[in-house]
Structures are given as structure tokens and as C-alpha cells.
Protein backbone atom coordinates (compact mmCIF):
# COMPACT_ATOMS: atom_id res chain seq x y z
CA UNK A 1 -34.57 4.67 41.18
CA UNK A 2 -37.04 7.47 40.28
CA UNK A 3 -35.04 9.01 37.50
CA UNK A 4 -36.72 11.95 35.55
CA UNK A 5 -35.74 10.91 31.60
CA UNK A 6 -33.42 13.32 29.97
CA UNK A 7 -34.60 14.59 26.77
CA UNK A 8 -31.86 16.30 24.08
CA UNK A 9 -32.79 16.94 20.75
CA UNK A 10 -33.36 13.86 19.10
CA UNK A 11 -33.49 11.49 22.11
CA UNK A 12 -34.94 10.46 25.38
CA UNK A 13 -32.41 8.48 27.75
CA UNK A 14 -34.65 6.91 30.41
CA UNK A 15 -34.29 4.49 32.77
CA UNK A 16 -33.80 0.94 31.64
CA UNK A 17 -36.04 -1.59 32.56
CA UNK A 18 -36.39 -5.66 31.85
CA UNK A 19 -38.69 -5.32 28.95
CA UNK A 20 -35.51 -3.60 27.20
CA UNK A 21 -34.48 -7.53 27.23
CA UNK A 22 -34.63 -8.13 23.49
CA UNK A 23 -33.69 -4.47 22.66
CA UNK A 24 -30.09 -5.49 24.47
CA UNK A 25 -29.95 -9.29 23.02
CA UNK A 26 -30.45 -7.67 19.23
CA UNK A 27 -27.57 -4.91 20.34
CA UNK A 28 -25.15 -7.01 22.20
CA UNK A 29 -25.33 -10.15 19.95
CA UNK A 30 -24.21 -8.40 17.10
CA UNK A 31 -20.16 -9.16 16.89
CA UNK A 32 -19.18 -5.75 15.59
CA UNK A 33 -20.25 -4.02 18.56
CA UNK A 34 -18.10 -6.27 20.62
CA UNK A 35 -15.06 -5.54 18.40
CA UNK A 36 -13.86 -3.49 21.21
CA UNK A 37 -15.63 -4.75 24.08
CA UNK A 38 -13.69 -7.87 24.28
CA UNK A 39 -15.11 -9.94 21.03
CA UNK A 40 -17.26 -11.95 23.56
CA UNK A 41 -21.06 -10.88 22.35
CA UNK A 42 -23.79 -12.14 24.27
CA UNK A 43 -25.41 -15.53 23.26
CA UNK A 44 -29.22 -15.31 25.22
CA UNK A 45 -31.54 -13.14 26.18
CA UNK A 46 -30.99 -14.27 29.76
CA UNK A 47 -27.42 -13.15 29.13
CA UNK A 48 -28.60 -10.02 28.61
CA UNK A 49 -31.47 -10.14 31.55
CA UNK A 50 -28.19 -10.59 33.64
CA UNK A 51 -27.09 -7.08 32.13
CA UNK A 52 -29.90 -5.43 33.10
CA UNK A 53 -30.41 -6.68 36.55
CA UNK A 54 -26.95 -5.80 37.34
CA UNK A 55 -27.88 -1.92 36.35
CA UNK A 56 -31.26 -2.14 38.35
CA UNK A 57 -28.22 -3.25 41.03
CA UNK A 58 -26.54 0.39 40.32
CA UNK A 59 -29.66 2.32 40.51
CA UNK A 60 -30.49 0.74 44.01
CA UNK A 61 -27.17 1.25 45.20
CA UNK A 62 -25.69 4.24 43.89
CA UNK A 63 -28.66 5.95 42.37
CA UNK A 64 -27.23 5.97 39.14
CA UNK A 65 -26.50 3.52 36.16
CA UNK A 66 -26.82 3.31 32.51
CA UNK A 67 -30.24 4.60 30.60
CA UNK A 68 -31.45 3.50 27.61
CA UNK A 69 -31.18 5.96 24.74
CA UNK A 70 -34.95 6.21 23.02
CA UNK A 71 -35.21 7.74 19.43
CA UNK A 72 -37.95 10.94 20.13
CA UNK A 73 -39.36 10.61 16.66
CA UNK A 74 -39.93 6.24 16.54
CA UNK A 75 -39.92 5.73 19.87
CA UNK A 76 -37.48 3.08 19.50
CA UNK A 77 -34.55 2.09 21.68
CA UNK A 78 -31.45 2.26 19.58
CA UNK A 79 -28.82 1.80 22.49
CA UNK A 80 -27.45 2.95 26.01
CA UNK A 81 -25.79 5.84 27.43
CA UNK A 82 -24.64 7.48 30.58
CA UNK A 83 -22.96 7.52 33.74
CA UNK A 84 -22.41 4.64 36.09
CA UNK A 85 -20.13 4.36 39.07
CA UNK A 86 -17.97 1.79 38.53
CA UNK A 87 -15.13 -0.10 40.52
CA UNK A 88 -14.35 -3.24 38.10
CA UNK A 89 -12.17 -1.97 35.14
CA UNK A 90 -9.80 0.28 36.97
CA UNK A 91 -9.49 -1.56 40.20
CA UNK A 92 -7.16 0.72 42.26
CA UNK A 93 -10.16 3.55 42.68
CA UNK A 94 -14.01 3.92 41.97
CA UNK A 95 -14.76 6.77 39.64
CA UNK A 96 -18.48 7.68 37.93
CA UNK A 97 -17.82 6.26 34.01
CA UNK A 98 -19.40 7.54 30.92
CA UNK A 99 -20.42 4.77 28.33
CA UNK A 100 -22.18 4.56 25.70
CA UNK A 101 -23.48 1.56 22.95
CA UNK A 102 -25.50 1.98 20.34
CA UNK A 103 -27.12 -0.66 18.04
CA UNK A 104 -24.84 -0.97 14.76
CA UNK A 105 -27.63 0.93 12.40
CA UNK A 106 -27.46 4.07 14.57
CA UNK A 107 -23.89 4.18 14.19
CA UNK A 108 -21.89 7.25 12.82
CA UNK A 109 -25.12 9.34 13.11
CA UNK A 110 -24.13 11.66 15.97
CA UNK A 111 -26.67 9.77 18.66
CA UNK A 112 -23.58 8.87 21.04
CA UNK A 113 -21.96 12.23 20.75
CA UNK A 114 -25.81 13.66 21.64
CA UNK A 115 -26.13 11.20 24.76
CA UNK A 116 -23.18 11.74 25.92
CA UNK A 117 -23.17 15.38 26.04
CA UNK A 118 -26.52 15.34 27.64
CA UNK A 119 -24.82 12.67 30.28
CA UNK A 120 -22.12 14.89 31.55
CA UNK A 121 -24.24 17.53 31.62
CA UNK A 122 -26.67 15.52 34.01
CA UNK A 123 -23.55 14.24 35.79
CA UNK A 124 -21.51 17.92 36.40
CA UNK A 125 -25.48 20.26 37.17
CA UNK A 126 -27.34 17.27 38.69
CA UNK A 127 -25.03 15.54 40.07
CA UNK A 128 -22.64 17.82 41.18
CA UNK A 129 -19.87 15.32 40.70
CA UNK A 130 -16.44 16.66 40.41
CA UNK A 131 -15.08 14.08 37.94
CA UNK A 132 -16.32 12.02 35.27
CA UNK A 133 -13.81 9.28 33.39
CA UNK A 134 -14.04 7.18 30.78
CA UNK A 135 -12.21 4.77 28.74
CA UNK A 136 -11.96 3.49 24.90
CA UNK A 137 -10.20 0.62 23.19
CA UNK A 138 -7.38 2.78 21.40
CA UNK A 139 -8.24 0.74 18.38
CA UNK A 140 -11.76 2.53 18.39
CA UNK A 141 -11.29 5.03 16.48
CA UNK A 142 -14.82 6.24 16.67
CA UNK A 143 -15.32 5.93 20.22
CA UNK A 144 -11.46 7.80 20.97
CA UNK A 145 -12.92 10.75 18.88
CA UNK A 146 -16.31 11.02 20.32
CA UNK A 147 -14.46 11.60 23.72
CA UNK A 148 -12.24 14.06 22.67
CA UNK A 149 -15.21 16.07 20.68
CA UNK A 150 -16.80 15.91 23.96
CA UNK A 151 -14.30 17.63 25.69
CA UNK A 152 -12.46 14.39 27.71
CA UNK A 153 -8.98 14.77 28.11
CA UNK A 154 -6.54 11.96 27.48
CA UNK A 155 -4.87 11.05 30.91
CA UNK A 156 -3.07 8.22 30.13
CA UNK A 157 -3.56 4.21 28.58
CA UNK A 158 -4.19 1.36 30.58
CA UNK A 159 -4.86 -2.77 29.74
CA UNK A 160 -8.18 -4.38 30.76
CA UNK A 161 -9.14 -7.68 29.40
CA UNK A 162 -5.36 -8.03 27.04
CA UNK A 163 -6.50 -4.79 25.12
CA UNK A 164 -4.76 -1.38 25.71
CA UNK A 165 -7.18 1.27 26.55
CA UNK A 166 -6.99 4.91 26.36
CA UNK A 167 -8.51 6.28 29.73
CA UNK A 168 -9.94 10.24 29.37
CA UNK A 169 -11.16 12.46 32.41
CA UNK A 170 -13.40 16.13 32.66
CA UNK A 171 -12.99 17.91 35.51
CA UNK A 172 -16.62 19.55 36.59
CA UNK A 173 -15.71 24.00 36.16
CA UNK A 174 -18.60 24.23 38.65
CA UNK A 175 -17.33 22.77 41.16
């Protein structure tokens, strides 16, 4: 995928690439960012080579995936944001999701809010996609709010992996 990186204040989200291997094992290893993700952090670094082959997978095939979110100032990758289309965790229809993970220092600092403004902004003028969804534990607090200061609207709950989810949806005004 030949993705030009999107730059917002205090980031760069660019594509990811293998050589964010050890960036993703340090993240996804951690249990607390797995509290919501189904408590099942990642044990290797292959684990997490898996990870990002399957979103080298998305780029090829939809053009799209998640990008890895790249302090301006350091230089260093603190997490992952943005859209991917996806057709696992809601099953009866494919939809474009935003996500978003950070790695537990960046937390509560206003970086996922920031990426994930800049991804449905990307997603609705780029894009041109009518719809973007997304989902959240509704035990994550953090997460529930940071789609609702976005502008997501709640459009009902669903249960993926034994865990209710709240599931959120912004319709594109442009199109």
C-alpha cells in the first residue's frame, strides 16, 4: 500500500511495517491493555509478527488497515490507530472500524482522541466512505468516552468474545 502518513499535531500515523515487531510485543504484552481486549495479551514477538502480517493482508486487499501512531517530537511509536475494514467481530455485515491502542505510558494524554480524529477525517475526505463504526468494551470507560468526544453515536450493545460491547457509528455529512 503506498499510503501518504497523516500528520496532526503531535503525531505521525504511518504505515506499519515488520520492524514495528518489538514496538507491538512491548504494547500488546502488557496485561492492562488487554483488560478489554479479551485478557489474552500476546506472549512472542512472532505473536505479534502474526499481527502485523495480517494488516500488511488489509493493505493488499482493501487498501486500508491500521497505522502506527509515531510521536512527532521522539520519533517514537507509542501505539496504533485508524480505520480497517473488518468482517470478524460483527459477522452479519462488513463495515470500515476505527481502533485505536496505545502503549500504557501514553495513556490519558489525548494521543487516541488526536488519532482518531485525524482517522475519520482521512476516512469521510479521503475516503469518501459513508460510514465508519466502532466498538468498545462498555467496561472501558476511557475508550466509551473517547468515542462519544469524537462525535460516534451509540447505536446499540452487542457480545463478542463473552464481553458486552457498546457498538457507535458516524455517518459521513459529505456524502
Amino acid at each position: 500500500m503506498k499510503f501518504t502518513p497523516i500528520e496532526t499535531q503531535r503525531l505521525i500515523l504511518r504505515s506499519i511495517n515488520i520492524n514495528d515487531a518489538q514496538d507491538f510485543f512491548e504494547m500488546d504484552s502488557n496485561p492492562n491493555v488487554h483488560r478489554y481486549l479479551g485478557n489474552n495479551p500476546v506472549t512472542s514477538i512472532e505473536q505479534s509478527k502474526t499481527w502485523i502480517r495480517d494488516i500488511l493482508e488489509q493493505y493488499k486487499n482493501y487498501g486500508i488497515g491500521r497505522l502506527a501512531m509515531i510521536k512527532k517530537d521522539t520519533g517514537e511509536f507509542i501505539g496504533w490507530s485508524g480505520l480497517k475494514f473488518e468482517r470478524e467481530l460483527r459477522q452479519e455485515f462488513n463495515y470500515y472500524d476505527l481502533g485505536y491502542r496505545l502503549k500504557e505510558d501514553f495513556w490519558r494524554k489525548g494521543y487516541a482522541t488526536e488519532a482518531a480524529l485525524a482517522s475519520l477525517d482521512y476516512g469521510f475526505k479521503d475516503l469518501k466512505l459513508k460510514e465508519i463504526y466502532a466498538a468498545a468494551d462498555v467496561n472501558n470507560l476511557a475508550s466509551n468516552y473517547i468515542l462519544q468526544k469524537i462525535g460516534m453515536q451509540p447505536s446499540g450493545n452487542f457480545t463478542y468474545d463473552n464481553s458486552l460491547c457498546n457498538w457507535y457509528v458516524l455517518k459521513n455529512e459529505l456524502a
